[in-house]
Structures are given as structure tokens and as C-alpha cells.
PDB file of N, CA and C in Angstrom:
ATOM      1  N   UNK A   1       1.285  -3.659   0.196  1.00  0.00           N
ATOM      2  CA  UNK A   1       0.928  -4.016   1.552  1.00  0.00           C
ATOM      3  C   UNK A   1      -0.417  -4.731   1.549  1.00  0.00           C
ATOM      4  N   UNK A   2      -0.456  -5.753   2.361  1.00  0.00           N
ATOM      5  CA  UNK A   2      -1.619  -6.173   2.258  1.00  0.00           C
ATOM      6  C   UNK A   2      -2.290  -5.582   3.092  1.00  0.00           C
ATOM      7  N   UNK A   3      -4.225  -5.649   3.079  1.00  0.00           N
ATOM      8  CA  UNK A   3      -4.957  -5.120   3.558  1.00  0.00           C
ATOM      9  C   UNK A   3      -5.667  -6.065   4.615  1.00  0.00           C
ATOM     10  N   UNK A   4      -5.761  -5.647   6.160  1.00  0.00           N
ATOM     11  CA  UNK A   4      -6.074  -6.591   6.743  1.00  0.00           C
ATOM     12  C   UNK A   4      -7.463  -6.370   7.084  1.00  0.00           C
ATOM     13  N   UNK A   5      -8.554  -7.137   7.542  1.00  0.00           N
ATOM     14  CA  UNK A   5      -9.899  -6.959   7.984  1.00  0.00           C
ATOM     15  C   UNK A   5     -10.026  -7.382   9.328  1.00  0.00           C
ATOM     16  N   UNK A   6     -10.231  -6.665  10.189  1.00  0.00           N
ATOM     17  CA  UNK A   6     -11.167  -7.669  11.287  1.00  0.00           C
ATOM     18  C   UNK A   6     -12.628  -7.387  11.762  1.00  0.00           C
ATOM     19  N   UNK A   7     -13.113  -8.373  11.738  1.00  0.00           N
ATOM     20  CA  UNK A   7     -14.313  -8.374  11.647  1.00  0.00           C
ATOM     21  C   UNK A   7     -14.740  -8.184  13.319  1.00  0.00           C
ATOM     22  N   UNK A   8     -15.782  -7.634  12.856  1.00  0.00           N
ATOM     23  CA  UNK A   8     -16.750  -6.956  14.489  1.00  0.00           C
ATOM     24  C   UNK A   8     -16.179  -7.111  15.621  1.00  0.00           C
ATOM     25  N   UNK A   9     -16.594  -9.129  15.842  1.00  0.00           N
ATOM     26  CA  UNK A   9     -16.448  -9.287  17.127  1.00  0.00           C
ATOM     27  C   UNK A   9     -15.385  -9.622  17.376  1.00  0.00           C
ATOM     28  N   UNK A  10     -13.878  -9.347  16.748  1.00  0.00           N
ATOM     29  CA  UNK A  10     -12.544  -9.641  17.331  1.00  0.00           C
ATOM     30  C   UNK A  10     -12.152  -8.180  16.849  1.00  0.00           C
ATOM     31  N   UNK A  11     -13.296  -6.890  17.275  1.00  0.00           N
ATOM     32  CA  UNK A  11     -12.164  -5.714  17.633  1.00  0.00           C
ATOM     33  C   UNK A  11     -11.705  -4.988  18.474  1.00  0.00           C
ATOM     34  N   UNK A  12     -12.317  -5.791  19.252  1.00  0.00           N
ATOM     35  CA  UNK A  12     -11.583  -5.521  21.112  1.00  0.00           C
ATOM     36  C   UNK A  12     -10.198  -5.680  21.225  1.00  0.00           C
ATOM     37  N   UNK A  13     -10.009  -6.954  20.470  1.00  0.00           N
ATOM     38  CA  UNK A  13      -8.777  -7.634  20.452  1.00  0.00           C
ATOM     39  C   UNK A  13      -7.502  -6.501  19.862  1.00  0.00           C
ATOM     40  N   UNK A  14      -8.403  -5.718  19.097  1.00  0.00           N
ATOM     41  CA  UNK A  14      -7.073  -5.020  17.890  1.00  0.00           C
ATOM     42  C   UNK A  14      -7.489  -3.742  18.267  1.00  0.00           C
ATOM     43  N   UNK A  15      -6.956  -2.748  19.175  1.00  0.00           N
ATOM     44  CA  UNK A  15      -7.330  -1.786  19.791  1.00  0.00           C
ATOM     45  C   UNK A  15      -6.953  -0.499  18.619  1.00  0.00           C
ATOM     46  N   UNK A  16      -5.765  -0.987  17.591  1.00  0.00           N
ATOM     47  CA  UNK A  16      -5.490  -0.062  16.630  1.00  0.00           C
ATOM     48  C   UNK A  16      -6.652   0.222  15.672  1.00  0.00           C
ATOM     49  N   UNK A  17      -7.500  -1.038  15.683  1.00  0.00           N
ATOM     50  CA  UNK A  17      -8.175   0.106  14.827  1.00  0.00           C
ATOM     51  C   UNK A  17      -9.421  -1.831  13.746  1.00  0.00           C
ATOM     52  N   UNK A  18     -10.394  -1.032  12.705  1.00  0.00           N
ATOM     53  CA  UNK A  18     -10.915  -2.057  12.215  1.00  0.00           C
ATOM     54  C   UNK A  18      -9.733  -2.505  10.740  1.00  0.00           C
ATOM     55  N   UNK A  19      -9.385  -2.172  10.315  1.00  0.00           N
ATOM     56  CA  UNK A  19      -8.791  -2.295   9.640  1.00  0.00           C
ATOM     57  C   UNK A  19      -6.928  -2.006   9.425  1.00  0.00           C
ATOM     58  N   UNK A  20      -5.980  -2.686   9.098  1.00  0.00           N
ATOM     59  CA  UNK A  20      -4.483  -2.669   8.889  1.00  0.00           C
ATOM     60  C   UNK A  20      -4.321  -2.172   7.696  1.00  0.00           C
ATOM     61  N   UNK A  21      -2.988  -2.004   6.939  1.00  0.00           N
ATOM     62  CA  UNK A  21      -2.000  -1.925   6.035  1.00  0.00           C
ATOM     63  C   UNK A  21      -1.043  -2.785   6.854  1.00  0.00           C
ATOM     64  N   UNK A  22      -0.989  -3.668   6.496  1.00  0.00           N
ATOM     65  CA  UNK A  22       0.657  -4.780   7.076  1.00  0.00           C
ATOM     66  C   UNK A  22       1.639  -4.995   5.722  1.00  0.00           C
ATOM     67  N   UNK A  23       2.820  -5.005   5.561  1.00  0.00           N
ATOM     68  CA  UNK A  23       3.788  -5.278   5.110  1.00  0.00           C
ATOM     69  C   UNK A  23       4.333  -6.881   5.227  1.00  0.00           C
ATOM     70  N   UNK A  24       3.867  -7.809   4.684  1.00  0.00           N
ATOM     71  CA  UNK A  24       4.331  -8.643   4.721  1.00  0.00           C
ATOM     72  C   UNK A  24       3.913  -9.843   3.399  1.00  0.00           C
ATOM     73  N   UNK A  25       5.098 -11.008   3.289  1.00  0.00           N
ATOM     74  CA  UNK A  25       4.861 -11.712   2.042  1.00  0.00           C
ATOM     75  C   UNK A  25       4.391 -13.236   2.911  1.00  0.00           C
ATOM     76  N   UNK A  26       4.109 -13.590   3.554  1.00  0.00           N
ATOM     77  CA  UNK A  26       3.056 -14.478   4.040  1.00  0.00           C
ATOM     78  C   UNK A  26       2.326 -14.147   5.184  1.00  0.00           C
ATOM     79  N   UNK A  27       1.491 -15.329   5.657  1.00  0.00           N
ATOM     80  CA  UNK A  27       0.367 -15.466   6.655  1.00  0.00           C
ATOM     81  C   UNK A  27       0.937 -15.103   7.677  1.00  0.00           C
ATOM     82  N   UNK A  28       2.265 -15.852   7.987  1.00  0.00           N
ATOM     83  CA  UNK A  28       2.917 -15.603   9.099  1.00  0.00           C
ATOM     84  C   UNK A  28       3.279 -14.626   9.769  1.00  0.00           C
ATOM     85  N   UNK A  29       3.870 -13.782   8.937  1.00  0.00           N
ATOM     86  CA  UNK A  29       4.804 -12.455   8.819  1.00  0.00           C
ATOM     87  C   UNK A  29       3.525 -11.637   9.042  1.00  0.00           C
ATOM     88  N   UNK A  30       2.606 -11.570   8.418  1.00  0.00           N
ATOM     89  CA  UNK A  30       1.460 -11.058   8.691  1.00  0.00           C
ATOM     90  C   UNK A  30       0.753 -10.801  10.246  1.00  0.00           C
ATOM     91  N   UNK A  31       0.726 -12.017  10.947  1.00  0.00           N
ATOM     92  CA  UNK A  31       0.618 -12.315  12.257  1.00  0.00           C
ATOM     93  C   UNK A  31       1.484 -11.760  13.429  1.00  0.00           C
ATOM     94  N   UNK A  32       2.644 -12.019  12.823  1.00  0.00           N
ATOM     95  CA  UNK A  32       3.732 -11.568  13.554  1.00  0.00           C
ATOM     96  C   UNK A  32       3.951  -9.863  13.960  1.00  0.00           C
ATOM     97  N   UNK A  33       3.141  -9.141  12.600  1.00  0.00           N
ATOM     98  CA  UNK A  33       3.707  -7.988  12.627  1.00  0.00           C
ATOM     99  C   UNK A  33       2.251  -7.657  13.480  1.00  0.00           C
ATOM    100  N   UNK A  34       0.945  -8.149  13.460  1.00  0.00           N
ATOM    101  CA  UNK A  34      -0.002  -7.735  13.836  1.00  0.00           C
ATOM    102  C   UNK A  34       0.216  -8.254  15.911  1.00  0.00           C
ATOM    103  N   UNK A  35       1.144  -9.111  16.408  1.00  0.00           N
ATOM    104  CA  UNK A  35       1.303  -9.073  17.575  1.00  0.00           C
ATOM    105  C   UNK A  35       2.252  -8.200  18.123  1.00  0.00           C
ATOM    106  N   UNK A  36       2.870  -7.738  16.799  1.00  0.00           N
ATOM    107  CA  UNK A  36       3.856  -6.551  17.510  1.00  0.00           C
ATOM    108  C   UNK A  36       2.831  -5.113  17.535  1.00  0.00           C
ATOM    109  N   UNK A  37       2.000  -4.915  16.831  1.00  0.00           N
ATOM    110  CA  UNK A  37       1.111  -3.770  17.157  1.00  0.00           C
ATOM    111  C   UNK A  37       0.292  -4.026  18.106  1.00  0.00           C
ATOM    112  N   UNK A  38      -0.173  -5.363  18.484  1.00  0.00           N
ATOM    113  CA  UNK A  38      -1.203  -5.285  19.454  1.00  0.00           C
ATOM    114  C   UNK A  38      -1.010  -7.124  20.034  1.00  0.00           C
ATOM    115  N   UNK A  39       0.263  -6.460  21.321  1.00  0.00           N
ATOM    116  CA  UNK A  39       0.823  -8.017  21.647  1.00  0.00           C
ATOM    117  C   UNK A  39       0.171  -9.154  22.237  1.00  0.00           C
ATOM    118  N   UNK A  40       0.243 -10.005  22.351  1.00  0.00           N
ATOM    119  CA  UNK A  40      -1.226 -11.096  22.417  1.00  0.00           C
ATOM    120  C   UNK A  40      -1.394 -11.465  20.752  1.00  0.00           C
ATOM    121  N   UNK A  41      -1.478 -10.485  20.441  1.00  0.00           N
ATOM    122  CA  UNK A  41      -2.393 -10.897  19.184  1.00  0.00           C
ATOM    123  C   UNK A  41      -2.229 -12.504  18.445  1.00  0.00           C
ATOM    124  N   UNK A  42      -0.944 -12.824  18.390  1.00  0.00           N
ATOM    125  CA  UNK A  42      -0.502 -13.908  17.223  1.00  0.00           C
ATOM    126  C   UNK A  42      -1.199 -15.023  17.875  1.00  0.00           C
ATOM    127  N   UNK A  43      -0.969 -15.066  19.607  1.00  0.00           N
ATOM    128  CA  UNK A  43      -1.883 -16.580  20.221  1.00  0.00           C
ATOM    129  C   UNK A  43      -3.180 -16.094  20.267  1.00  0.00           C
ATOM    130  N   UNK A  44      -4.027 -15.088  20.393  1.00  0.00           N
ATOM    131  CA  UNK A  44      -5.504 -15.082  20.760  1.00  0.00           C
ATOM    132  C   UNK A  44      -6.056 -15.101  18.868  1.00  0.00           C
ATOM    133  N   UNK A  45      -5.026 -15.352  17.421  1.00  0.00           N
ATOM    134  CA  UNK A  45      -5.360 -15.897  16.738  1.00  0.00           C
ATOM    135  C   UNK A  45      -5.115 -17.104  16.613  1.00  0.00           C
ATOM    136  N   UNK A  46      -4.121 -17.781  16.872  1.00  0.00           N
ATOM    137  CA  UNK A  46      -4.238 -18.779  16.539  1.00  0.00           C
ATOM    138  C   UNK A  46      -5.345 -19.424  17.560  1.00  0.00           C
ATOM    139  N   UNK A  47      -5.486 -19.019  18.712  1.00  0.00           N
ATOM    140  CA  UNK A  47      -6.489 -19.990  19.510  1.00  0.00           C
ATOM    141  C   UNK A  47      -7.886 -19.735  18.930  1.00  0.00           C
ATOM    142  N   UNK A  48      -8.220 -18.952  18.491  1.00  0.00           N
ATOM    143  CA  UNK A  48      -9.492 -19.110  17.719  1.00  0.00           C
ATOM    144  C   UNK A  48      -9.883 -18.281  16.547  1.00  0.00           C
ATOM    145  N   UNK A  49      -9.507 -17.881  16.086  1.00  0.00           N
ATOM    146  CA  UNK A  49      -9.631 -17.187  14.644  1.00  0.00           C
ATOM    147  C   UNK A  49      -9.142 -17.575  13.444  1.00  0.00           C
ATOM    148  N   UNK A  50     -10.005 -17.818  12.518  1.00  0.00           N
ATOM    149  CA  UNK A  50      -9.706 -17.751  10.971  1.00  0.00           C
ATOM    150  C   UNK A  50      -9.214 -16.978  10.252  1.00  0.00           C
ATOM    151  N   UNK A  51      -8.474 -17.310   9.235  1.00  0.00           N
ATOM    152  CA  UNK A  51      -7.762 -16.434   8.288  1.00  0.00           C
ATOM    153  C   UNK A  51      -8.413 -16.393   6.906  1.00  0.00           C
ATOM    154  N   UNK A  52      -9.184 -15.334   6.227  1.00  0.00           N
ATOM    155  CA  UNK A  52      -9.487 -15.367   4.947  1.00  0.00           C
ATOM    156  C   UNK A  52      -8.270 -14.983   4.380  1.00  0.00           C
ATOM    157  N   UNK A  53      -8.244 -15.454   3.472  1.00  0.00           N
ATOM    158  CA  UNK A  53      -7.022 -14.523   1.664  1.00  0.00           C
ATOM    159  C   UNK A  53      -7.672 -14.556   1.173  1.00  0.00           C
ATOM    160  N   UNK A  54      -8.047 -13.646   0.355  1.00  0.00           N
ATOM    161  CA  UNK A  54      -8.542 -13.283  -1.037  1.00  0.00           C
ATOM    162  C   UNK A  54      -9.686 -13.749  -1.046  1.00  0.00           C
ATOM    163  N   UNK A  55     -10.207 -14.294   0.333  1.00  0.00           N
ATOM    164  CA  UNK A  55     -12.005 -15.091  -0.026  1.00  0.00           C
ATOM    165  C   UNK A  55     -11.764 -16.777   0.610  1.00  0.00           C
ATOM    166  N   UNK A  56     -10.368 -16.971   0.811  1.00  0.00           N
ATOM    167  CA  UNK A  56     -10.552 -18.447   0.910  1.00  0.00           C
ATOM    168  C   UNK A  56      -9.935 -18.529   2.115  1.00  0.00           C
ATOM    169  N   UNK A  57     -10.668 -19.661   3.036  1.00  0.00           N
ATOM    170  CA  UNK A  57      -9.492 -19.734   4.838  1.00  0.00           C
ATOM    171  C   UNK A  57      -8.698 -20.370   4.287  1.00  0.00           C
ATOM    172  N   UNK A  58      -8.061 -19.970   5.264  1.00  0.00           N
ATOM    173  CA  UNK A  58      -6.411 -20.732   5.264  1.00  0.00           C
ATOM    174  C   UNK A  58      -6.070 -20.925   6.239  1.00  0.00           C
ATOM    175  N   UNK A  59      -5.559 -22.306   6.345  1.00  0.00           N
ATOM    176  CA  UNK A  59      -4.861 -23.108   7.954  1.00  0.00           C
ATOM    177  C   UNK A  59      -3.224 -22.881   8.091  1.00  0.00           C
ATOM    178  N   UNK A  60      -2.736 -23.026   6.502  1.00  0.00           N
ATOM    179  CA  UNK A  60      -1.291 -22.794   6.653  1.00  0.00           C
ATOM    180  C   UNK A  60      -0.708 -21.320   6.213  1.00  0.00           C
ATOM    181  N   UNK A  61      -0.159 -21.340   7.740  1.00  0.00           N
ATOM    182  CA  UNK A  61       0.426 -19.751   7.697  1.00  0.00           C
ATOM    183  C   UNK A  61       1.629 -19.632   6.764  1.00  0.00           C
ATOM    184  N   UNK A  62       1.915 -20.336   6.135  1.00  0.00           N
ATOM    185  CA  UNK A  62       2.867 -19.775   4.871  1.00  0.00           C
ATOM    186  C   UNK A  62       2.643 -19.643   3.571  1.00  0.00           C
ATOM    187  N   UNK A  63       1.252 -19.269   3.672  1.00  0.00           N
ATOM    188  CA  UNK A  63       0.561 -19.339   2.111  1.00  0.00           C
ATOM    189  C   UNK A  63       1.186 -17.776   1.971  1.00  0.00           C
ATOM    190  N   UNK A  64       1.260 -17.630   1.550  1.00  0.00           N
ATOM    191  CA  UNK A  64       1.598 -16.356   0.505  1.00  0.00           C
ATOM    192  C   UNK A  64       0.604 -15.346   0.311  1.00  0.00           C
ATOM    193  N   UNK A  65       1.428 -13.758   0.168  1.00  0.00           N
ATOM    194  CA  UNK A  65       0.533 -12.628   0.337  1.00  0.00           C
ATOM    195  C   UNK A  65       1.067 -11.901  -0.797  1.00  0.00           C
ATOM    196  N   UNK A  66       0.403 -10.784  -1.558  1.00  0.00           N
ATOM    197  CA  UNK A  66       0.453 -10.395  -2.679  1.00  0.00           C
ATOM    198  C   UNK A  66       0.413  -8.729  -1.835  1.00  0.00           C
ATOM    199  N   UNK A  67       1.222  -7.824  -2.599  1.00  0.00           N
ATOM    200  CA  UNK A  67       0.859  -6.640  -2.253  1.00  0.00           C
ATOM    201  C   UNK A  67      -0.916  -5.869  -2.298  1.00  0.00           C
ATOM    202  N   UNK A  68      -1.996  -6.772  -2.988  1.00  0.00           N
ATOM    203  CA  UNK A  68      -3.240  -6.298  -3.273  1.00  0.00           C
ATOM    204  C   UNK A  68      -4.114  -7.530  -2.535  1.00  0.00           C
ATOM    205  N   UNK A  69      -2.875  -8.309  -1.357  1.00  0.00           N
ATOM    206  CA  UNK A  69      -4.361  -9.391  -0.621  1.00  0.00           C
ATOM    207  C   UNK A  69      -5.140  -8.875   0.435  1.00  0.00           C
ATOM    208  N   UNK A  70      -5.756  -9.098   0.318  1.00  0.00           N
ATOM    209  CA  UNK A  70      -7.182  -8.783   1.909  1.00  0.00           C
ATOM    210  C   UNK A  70      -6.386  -9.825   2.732  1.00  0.00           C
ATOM    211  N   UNK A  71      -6.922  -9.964   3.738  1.00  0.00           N
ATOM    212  CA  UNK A  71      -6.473 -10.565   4.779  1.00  0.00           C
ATOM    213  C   UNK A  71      -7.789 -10.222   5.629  1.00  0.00           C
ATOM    214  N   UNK A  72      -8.883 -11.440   5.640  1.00  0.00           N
ATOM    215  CA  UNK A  72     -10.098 -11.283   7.012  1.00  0.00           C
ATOM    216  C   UNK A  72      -9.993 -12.225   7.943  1.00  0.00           C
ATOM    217  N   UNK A  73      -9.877 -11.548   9.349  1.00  0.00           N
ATOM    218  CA  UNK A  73      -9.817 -11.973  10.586  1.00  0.00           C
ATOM    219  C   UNK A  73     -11.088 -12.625  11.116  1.00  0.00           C
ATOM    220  N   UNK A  74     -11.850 -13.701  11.399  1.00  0.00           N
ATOM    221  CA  UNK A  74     -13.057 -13.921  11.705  1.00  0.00           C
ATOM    222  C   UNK A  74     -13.012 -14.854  12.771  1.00  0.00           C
ATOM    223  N   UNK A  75     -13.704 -14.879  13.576  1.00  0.00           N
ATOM    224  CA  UNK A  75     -13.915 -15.989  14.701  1.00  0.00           C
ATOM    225  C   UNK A  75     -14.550 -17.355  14.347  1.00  0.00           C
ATOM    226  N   UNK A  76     -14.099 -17.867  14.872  1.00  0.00           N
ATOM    227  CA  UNK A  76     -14.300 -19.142  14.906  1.00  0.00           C
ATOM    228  C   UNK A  76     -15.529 -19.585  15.500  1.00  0.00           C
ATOM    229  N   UNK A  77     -16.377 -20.071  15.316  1.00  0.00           N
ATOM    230  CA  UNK A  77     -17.609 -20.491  15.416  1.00  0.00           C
ATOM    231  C   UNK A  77     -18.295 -21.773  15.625  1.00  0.00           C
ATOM    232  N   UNK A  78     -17.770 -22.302  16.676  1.00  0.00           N
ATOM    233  CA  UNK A  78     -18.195 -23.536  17.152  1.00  0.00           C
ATOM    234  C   UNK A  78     -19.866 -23.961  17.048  1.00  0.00           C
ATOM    235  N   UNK A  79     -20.398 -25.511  16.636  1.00  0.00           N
ATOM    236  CA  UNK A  79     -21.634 -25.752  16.506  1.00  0.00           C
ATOM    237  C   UNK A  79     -21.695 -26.584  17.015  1.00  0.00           C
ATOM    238  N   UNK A  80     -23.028 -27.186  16.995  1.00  0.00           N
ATOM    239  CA  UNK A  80     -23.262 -28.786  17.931  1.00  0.00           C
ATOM    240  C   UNK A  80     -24.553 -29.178  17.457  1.00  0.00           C
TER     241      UNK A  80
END
């Protein structure tokens, strides 16, 4: 299972808790299962949150998940 993170300021959003165990073999599936625990979830990520794996973002949700990936949730951080 992968291990999910969310970081500080998107844990309003995830009322279950700071941290997951999700069952899934991509980004997607990942998402999916995290809007069925806490519904909203899949659009209030994609509208602004990043996806770490293993240390690196990722834009495409079909990258692939390993039973030992992290998975960090982080906000998006607009500059000017």
C-alpha cells in the first residue's frame, strides 16, 4: 500500500486524518480512492495541489505506484 502524506495546510481538506495507507497501482487510483474517503477530494486536488512520489512531482496521474511509495500532498504556491 502506498503511503500517503498531506502536508499541514491541506488538512482541513482530509478530515481522516494526516496521513493514509491507500491501495492502489497509480496516481490516479490513488486519488480516486482518496475522494471516496473524503469526497471533494479528487477536484480540490487537482485544482491546486501537487503530487510528490518518492521525492519527485508529478503532473501525470498514471505514473505508477509501488507498494513502498510515499505519496506527498502539497499546495500549490503561486508567486509573482
Amino acid at each position: 500500500m502506498a503511503k500517503v502524506v498531506v502536508a499541514a495546510p491541506l488538512r482541513a481538506e482530509f478530515p481522516g486524518g494526516a496521513e493514509f495507507e491507500i491501495e492502489a497501482v497509480t496516481v490516479f487510483e490513488l486519488v480516486r480512492e482518496l475522494d471516496r474517503l473524503s469526497p471533494g477530494a479528487a477536484a480540490y486536488i487537482e485544482a491546486g495541489v501537487l503530487v510528490a512520489v518518492d521525492g519527485a512531482l508529478v503532473a501525470d496521474w498514471s505514473t505508477s505506484l509501488t507498494r513502498s511509495s510515499e505519496v506527498l500532498l502539497v499546495p500549490h504556491i503561486a508567486g509573482g
